[in-house]
N, C-alpha and C. Protein backbone atom coordinates (compact mmCIF):
# COMPACT_ATOMS: atom_id res chain seq x y z
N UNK A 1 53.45 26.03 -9.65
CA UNK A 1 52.81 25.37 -8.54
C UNK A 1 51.56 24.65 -9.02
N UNK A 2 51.66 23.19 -8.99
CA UNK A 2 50.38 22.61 -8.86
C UNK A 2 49.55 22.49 -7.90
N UNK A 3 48.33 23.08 -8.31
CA UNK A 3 46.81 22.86 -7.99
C UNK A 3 46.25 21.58 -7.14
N UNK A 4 45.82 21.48 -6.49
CA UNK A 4 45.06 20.31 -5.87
C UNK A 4 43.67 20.30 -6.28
N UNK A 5 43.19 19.64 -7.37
CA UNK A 5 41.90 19.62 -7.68
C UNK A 5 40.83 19.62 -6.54
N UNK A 6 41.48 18.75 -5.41
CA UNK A 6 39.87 17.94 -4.56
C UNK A 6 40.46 19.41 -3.31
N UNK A 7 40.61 20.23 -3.43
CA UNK A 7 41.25 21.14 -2.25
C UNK A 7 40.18 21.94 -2.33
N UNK A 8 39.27 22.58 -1.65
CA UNK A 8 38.53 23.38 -1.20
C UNK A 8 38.31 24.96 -1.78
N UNK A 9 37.14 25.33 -1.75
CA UNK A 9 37.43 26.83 -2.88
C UNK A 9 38.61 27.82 -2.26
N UNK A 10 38.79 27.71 -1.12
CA UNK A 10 39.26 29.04 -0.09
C UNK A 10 40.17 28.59 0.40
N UNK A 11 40.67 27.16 -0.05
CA UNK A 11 42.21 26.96 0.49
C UNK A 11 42.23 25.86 1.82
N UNK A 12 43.13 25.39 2.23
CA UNK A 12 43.31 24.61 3.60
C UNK A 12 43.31 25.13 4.63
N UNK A 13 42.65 25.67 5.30
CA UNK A 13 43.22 26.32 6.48
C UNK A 13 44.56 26.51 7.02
N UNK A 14 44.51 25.60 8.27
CA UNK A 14 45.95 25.67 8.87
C UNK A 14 46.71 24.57 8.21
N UNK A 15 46.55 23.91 7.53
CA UNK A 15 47.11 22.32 6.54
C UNK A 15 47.49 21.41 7.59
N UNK A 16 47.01 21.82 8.65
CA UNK A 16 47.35 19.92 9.83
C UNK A 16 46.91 18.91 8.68
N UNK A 17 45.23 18.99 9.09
CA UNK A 17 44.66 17.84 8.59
C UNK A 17 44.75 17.92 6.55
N UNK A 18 45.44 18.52 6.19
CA UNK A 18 45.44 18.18 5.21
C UNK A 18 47.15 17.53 4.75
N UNK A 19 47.70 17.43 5.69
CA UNK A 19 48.87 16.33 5.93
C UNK A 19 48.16 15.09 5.97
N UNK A 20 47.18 14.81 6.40
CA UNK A 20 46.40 13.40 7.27
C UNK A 20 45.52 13.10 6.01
N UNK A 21 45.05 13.78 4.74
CA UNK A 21 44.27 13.72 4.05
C UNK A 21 42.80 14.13 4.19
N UNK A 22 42.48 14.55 5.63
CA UNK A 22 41.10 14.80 5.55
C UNK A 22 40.82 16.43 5.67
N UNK A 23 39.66 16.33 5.68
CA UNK A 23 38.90 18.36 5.89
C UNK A 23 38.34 18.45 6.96
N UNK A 24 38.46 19.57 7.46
CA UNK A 24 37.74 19.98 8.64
C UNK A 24 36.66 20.36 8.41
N UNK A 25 35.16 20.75 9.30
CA UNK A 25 34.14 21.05 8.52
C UNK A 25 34.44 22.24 7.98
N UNK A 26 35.51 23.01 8.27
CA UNK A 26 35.52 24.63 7.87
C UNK A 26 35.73 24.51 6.54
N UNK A 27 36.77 23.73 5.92
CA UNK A 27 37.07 22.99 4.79
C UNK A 27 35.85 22.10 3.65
N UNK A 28 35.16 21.64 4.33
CA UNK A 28 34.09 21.17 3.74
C UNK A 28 32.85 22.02 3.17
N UNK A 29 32.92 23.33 4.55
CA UNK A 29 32.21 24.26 3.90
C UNK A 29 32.46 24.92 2.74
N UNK A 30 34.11 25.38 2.76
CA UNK A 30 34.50 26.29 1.86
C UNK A 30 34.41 25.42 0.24
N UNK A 31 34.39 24.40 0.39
CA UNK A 31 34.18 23.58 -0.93
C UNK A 31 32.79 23.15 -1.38
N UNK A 32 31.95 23.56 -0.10
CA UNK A 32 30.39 23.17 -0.74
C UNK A 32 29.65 24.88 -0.92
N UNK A 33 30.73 25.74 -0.52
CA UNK A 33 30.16 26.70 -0.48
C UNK A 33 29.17 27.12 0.39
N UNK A 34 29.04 26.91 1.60
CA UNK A 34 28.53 26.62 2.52
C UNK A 34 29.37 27.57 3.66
N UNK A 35 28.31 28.12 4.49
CA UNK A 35 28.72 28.75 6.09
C UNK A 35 28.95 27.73 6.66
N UNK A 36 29.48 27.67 7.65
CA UNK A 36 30.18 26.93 8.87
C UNK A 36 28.31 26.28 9.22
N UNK A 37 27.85 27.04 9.62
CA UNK A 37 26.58 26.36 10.56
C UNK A 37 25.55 25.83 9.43
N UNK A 38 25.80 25.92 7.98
CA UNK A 38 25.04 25.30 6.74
C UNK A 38 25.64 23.78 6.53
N UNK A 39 27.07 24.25 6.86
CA UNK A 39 27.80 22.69 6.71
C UNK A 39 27.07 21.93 7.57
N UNK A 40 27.57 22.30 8.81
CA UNK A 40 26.92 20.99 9.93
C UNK A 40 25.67 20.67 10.16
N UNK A 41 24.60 21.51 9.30
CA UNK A 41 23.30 21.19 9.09
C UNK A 41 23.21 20.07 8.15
N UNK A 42 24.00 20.16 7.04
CA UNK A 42 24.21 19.15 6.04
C UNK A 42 24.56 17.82 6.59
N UNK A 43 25.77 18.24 7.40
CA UNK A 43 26.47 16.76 8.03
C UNK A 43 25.36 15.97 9.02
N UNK A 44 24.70 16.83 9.51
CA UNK A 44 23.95 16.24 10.57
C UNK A 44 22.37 15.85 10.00
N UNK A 45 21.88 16.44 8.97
CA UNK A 45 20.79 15.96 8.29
C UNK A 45 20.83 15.35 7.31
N UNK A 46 22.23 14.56 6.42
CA UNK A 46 22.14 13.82 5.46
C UNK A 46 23.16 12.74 5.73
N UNK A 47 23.77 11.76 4.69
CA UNK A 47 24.71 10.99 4.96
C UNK A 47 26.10 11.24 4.76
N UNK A 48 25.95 12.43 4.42
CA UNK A 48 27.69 12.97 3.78
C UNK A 48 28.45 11.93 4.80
N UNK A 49 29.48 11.44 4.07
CA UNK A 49 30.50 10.29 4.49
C UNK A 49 31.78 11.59 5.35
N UNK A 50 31.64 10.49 6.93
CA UNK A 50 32.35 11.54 7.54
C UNK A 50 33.24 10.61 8.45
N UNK A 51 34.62 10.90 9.07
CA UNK A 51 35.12 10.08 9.89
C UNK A 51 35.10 11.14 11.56
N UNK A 52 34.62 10.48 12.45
CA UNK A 52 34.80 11.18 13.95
C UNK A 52 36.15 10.79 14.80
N UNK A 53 36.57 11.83 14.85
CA UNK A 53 37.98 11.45 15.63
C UNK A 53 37.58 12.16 16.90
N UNK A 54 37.68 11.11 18.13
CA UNK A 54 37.26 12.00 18.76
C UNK A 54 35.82 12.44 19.20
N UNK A 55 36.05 14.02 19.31
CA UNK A 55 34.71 14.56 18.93
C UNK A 55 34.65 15.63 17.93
N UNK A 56 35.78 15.53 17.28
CA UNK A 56 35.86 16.31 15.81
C UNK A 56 35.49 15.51 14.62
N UNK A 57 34.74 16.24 13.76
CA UNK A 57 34.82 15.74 12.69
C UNK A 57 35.26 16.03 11.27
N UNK A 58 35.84 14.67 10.66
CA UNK A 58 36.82 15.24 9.45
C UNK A 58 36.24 14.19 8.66
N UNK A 59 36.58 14.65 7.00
CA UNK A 59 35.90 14.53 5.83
C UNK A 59 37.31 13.83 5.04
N UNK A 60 36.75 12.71 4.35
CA UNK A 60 37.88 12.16 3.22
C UNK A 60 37.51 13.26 1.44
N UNK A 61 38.12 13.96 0.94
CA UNK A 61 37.80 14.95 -0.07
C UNK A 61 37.33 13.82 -1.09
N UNK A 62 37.64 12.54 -1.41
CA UNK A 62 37.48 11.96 -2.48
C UNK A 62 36.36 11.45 -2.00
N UNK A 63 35.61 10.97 -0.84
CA UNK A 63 34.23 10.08 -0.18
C UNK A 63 33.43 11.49 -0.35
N UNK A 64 34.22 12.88 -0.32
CA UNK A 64 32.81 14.01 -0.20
C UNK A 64 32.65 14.08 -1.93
N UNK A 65 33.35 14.20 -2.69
CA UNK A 65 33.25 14.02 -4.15
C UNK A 65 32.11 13.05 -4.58
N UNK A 66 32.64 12.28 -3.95
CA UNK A 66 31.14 10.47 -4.41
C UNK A 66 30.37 10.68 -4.05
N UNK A 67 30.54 10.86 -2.67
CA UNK A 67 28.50 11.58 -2.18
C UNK A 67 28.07 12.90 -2.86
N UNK A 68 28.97 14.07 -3.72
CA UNK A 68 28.15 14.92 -4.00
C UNK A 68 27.86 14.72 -5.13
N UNK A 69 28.63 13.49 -6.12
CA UNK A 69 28.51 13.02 -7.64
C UNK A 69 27.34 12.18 -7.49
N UNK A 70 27.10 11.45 -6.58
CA UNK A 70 25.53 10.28 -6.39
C UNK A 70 24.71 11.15 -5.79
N UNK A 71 24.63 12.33 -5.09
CA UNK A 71 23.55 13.22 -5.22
C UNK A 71 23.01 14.19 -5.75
N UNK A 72 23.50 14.77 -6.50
CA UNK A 72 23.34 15.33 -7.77
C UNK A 72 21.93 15.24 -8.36
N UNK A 73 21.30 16.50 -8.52
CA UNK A 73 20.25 16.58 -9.13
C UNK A 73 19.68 15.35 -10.07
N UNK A 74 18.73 14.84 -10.24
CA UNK A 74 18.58 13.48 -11.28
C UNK A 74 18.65 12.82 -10.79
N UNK A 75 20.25 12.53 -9.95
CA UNK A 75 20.41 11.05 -9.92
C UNK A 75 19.60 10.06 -8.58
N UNK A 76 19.14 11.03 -8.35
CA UNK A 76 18.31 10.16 -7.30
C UNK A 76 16.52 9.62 -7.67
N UNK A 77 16.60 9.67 -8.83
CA UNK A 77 14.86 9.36 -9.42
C UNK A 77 14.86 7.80 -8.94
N UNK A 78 13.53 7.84 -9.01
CA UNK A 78 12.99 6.51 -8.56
C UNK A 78 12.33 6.34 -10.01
N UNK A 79 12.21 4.72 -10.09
CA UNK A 79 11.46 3.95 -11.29
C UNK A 79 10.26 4.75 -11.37
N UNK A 80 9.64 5.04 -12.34
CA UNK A 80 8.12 5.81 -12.57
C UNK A 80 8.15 7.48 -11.58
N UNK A 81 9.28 8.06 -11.65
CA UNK A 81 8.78 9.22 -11.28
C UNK A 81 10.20 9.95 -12.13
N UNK A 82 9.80 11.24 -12.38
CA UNK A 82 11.15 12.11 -12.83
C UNK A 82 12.21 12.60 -11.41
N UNK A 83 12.93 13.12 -12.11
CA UNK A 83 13.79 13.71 -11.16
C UNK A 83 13.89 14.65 -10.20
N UNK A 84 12.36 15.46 -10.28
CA UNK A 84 11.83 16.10 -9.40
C UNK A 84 10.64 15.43 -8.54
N UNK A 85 10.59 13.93 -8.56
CA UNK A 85 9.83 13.26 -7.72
C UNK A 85 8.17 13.03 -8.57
N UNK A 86 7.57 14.02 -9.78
CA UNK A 86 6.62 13.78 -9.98
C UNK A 86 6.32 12.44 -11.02
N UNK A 87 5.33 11.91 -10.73
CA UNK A 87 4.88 10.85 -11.27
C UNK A 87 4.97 10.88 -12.96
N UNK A 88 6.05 10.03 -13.34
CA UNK A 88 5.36 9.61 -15.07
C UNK A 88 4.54 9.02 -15.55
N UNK A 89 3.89 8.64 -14.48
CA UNK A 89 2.71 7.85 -15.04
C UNK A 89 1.59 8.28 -15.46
């Protein structure tokens, strides 16, 4: 049996939406490692790339990959400061 790399630590839930390609937040949690109410703190205080169906919301696994590869410790430095924000100057 092959593996699904972009599949979540704890598995698909019920696999609807993973017929459709997307994650549920329960799904999103289990792959950020994240509680249910840590996820939607995330979703709702940052830009994690999300689609609303509805009034549910579901996650493309390869758009949550890019946003967690471009946020990633470092990669967010600005010109003249390190990666923890302090000044090199």
């Amino acid at each position: 049996m092959k593996l699904n790399p972009l599949a979540p630590a704890g598995g698909l839930g019920d696999g609807q939406d993973a017929v459709n390609g997307l994650w549920t937040i329960d799904e999103l949690a289990s792959f950020m490692r994240l509680t249910r109410k840590a996820a939607y703190a995330l979703v709702a205080g940052t830009t994690v790339p999300r689609v609303r169906i509805g009034v549910r919301l579901r996650f493309q696994p390869e758009a949550v990959h890019d946003w967690v590869k471009a946020h990633a410790c470092g990669s967010t430095a600005m010109p003249g400061r390190d990666s923890r924000g302090s000044s090199t100057e």
